[in-house]
N, C-alpha and C. Protein backbone atom coordinates (compact mmCIF):
# COMPACT_ATOMS: atom_id res chain seq x y z
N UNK A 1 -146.91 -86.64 45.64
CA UNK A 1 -147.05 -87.46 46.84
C UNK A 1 -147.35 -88.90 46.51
N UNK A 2 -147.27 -89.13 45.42
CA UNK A 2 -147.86 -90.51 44.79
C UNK A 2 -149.11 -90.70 45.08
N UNK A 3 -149.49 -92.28 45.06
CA UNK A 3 -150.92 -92.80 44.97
C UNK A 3 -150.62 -93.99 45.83
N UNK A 4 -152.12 -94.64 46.20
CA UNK A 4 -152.16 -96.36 47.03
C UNK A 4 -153.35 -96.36 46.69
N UNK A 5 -153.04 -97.31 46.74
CA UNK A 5 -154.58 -98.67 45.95
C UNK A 5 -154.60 -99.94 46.59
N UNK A 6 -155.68 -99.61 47.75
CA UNK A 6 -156.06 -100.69 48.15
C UNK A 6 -156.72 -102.43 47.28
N UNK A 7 -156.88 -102.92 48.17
CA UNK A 7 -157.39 -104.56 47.28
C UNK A 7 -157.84 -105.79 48.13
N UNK A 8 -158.45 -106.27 48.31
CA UNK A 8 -158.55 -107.35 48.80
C UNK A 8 -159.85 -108.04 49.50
N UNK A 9 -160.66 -106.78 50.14
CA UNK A 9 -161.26 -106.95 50.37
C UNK A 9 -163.14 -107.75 50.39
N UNK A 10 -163.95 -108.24 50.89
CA UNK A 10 -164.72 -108.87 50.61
C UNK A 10 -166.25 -109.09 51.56
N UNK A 11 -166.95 -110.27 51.38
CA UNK A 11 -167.73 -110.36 52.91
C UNK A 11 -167.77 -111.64 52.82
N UNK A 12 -167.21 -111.83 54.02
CA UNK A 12 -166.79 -113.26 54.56
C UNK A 12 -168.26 -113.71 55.84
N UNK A 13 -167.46 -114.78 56.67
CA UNK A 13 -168.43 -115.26 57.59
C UNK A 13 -167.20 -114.89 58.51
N UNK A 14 -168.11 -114.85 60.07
CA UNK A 14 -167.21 -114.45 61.14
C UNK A 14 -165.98 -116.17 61.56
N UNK A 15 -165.10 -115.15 61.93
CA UNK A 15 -163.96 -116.81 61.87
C UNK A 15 -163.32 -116.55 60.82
N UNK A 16 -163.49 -116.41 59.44
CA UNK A 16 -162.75 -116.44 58.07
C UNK A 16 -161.36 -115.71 58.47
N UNK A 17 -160.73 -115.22 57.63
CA UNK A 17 -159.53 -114.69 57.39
C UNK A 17 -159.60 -113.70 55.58
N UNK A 18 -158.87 -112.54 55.97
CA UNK A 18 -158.62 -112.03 54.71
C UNK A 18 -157.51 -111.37 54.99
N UNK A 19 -156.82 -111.00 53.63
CA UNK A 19 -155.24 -110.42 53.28
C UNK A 19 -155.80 -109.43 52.45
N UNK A 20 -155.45 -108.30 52.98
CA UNK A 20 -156.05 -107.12 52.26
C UNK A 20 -154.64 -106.54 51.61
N UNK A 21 -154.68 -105.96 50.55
CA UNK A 21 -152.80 -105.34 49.82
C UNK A 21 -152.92 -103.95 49.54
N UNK A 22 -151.98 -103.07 49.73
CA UNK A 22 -152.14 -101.52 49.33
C UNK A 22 -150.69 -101.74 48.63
N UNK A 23 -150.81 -100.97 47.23
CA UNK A 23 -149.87 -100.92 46.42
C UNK A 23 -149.49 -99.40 46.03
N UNK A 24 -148.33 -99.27 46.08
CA UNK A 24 -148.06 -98.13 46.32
C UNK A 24 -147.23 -97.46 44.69
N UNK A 25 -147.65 -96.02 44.58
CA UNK A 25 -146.46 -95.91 42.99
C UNK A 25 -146.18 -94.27 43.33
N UNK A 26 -145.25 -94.16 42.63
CA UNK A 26 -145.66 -92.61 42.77
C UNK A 26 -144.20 -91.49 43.41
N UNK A 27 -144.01 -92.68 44.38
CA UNK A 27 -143.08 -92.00 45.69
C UNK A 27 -141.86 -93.29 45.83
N UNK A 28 -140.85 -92.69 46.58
CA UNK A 28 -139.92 -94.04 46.95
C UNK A 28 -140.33 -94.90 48.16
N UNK A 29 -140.78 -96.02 47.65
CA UNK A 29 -141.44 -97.10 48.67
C UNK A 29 -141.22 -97.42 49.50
N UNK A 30 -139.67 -98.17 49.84
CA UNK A 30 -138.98 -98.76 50.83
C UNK A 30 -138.54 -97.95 51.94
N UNK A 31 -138.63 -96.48 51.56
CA UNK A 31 -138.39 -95.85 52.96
C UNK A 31 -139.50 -94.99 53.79
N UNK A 32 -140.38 -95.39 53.10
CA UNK A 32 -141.86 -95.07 53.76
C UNK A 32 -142.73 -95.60 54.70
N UNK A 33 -143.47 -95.13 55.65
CA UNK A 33 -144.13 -95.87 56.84
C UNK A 33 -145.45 -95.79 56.52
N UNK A 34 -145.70 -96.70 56.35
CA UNK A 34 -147.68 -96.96 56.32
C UNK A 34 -148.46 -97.53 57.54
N UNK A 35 -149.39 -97.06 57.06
CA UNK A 35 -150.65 -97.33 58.40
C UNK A 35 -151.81 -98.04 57.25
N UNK A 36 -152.23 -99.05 58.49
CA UNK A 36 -153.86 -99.51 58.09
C UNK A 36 -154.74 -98.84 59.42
N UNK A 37 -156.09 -97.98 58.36
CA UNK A 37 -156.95 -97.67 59.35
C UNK A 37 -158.52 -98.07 59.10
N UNK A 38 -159.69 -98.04 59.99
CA UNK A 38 -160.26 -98.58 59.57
C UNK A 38 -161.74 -97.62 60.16
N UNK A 39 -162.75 -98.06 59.12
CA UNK A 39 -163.84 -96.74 59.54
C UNK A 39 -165.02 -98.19 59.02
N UNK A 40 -166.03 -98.34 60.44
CA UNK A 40 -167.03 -98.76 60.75
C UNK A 40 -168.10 -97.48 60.49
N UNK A 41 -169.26 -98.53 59.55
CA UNK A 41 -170.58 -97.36 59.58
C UNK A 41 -171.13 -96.30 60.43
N UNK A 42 -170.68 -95.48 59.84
CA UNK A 42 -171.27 -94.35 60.61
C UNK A 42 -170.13 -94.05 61.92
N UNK A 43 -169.01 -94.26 61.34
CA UNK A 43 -167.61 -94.02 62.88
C UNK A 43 -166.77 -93.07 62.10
N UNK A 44 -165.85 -92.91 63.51
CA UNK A 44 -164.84 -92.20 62.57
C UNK A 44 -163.64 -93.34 62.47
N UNK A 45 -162.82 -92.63 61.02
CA UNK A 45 -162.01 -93.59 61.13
C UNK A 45 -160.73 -93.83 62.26
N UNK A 46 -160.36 -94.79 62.25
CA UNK A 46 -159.54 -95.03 63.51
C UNK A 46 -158.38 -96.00 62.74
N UNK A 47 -157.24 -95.77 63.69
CA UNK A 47 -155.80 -96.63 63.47
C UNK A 47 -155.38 -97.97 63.77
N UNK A 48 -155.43 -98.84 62.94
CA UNK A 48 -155.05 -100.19 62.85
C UNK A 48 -153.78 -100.78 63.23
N UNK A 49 -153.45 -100.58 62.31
CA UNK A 49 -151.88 -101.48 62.21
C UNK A 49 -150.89 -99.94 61.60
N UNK A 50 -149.62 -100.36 62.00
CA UNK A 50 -148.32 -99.19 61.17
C UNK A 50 -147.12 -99.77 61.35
N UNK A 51 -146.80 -99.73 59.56
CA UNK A 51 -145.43 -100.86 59.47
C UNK A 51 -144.49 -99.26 59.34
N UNK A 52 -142.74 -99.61 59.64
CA UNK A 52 -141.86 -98.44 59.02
C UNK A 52 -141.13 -99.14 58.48
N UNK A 53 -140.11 -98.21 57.86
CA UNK A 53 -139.18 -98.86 56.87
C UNK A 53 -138.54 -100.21 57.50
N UNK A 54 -137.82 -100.19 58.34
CA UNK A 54 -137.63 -101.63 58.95
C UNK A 54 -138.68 -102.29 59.10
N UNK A 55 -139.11 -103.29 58.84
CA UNK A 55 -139.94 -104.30 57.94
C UNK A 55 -140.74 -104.89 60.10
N UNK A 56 -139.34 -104.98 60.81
CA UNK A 56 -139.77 -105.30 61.82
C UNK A 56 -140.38 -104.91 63.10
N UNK A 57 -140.41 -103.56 62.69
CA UNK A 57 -140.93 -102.42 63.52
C UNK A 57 -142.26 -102.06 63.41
N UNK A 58 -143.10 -102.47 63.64
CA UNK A 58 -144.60 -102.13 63.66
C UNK A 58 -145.57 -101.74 65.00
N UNK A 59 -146.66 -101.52 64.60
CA UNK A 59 -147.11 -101.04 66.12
C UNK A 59 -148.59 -101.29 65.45
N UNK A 60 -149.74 -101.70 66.73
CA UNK A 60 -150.88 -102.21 66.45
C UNK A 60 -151.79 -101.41 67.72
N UNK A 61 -153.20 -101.23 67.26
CA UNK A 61 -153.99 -100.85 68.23
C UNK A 61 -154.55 -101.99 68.87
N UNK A 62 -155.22 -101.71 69.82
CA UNK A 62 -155.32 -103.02 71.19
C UNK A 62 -155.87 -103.61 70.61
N UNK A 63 -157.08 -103.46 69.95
CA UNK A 63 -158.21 -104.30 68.99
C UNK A 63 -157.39 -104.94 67.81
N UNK A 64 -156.29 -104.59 67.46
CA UNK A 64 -155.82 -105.13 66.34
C UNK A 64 -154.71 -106.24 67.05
N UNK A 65 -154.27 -106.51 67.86
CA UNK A 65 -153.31 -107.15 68.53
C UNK A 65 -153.31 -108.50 68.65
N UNK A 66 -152.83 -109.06 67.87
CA UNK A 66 -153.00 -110.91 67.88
C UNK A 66 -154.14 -111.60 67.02
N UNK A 67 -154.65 -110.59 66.17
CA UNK A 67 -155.87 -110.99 65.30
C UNK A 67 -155.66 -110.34 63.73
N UNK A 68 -154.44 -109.18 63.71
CA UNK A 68 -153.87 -108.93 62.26
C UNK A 68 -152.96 -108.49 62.54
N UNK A 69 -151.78 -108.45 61.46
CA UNK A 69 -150.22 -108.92 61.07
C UNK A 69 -150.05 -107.79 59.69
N UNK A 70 -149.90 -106.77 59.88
CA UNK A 70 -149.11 -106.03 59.04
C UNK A 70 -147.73 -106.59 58.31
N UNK A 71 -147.77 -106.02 56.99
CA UNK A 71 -146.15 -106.53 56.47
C UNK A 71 -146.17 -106.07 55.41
N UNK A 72 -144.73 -105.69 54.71
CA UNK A 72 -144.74 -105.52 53.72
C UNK A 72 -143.60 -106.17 52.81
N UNK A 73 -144.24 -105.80 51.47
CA UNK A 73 -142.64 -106.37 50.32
C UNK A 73 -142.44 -105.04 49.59
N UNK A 74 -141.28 -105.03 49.68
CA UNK A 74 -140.74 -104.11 49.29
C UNK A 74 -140.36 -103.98 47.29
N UNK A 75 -140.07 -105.08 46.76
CA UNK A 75 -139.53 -105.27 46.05
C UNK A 75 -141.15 -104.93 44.96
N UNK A 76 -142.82 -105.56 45.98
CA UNK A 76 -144.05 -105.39 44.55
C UNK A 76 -144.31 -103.97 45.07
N UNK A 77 -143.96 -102.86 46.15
CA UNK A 77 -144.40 -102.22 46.83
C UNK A 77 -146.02 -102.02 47.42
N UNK A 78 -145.40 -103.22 48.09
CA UNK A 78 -146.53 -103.43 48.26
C UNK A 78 -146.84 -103.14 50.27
N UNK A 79 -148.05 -102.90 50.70
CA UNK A 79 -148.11 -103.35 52.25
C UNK A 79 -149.35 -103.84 51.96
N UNK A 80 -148.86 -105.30 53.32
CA UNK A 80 -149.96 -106.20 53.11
C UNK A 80 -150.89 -106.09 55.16
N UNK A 81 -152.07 -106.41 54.98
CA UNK A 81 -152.38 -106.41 56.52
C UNK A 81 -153.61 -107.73 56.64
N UNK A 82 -152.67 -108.84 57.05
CA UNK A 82 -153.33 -110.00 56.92
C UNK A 82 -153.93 -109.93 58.51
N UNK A 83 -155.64 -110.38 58.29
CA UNK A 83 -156.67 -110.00 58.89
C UNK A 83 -157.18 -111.69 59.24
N UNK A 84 -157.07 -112.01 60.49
CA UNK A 84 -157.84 -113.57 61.21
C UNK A 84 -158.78 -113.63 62.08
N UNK A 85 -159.69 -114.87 62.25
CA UNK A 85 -160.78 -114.35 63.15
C UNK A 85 -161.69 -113.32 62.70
N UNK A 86 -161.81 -113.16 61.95
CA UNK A 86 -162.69 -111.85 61.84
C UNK A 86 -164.51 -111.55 62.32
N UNK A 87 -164.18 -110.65 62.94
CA UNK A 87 -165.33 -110.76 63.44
C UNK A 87 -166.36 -109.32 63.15
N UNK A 88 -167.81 -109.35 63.25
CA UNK A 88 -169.02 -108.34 62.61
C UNK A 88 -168.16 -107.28 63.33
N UNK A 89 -167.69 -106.73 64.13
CA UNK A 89 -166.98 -105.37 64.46
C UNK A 89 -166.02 -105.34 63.54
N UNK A 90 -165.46 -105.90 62.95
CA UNK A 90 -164.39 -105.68 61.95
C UNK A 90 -165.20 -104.82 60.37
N UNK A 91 -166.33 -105.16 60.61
CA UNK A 91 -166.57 -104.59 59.12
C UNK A 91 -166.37 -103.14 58.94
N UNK A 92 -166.67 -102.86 57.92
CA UNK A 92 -166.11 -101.59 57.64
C UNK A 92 -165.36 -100.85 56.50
N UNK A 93 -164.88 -100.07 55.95
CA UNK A 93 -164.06 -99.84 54.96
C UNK A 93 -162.65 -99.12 55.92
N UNK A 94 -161.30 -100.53 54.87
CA UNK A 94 -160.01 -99.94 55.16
C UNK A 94 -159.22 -99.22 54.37
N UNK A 95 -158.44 -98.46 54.78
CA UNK A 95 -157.80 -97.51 53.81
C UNK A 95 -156.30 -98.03 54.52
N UNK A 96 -155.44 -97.34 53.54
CA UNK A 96 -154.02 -97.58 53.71
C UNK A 96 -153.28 -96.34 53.34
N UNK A 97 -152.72 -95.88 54.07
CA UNK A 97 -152.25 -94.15 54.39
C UNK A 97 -150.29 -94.34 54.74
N UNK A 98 -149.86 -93.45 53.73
CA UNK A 98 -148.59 -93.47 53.65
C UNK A 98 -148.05 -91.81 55.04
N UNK A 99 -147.24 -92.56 56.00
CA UNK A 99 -147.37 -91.89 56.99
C UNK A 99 -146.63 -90.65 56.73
N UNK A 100 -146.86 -89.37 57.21
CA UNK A 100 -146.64 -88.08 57.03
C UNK A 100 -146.72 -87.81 55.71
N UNK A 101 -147.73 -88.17 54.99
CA UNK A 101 -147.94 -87.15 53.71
C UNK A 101 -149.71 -87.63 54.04
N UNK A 102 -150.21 -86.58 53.34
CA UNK A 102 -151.89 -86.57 53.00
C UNK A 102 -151.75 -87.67 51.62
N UNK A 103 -151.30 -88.65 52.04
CA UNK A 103 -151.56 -89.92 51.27
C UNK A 103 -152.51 -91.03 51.40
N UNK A 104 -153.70 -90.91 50.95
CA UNK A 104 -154.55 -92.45 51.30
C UNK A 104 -154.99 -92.39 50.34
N UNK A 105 -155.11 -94.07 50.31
CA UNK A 105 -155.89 -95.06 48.93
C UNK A 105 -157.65 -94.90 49.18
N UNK A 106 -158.49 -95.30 48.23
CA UNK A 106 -159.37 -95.19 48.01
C UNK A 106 -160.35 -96.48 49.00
N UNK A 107 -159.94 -97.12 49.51
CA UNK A 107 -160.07 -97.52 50.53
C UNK A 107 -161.04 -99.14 49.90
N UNK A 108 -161.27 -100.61 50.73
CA UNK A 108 -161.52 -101.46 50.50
C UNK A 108 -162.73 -102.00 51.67
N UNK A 109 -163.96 -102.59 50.84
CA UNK A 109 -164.59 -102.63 52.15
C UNK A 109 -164.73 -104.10 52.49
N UNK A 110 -164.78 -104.10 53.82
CA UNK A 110 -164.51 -105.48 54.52
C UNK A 110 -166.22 -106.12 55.09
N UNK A 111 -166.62 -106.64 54.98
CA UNK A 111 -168.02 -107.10 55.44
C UNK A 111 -167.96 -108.71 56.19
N UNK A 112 -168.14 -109.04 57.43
CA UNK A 112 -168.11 -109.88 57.92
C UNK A 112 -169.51 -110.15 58.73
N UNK A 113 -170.23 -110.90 57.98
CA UNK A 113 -171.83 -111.47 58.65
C UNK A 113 -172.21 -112.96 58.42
N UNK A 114 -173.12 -113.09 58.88
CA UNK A 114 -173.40 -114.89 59.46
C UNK A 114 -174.52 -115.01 58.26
């Protein structure tokens, strides 16, 4: 089923911006659909962003809508989920999950405080 390996993550101030990357090996890349999901302390995790093989086809949860931008390159296999505004509800650890297989990365944690 391959592997993903998240990256990017950090603790910023609220307002900042981060580009978080899941790199993918294992499996054939370019025709695979990924999801970013995201799990706040003590939550369950919940669904972010989901790119599919057409690069332009994505779909976002309401909270994610106009504040992060899924995308990917195909060529580093990579999916990227560039994150703006960020705000203390955003913290949390994200994972990046290759859709219909029990595929997720080890996940990256995001910390946003003043």
């Amino acid at each position: 089923q391959g592997r993903l390996v998240e990256s990017g993550g950090g603790s910023v101030q609220p307002g900042d911006s981060l580009r978080l990357s899941c790199v993918g090996a294992g499996f054939p890349f370019s025709g695979a659909a990924f999801s970013w999901y995201h799990q706040a302390p003590g939550k369950e995790r919940k669904h972010v962003a989901t790119i599919y093989s057409t690069p332009t086809l994505t779909e976002y949860s309401d909270s994610a809508k106009g504040h992060f931008t899924i995308s990917r390159n195909n060529r580093e296999n990579t999916v990227y989920l560039q994150m703006t505004n960020l705000k203390p509800e955003d913290t949390g650890v994200y994972y990046c999950h290759r859709m219909n297989y029990a595929t997720w990365g080890q996940g990256t944690q995001v910390t946003v405080s003043s």
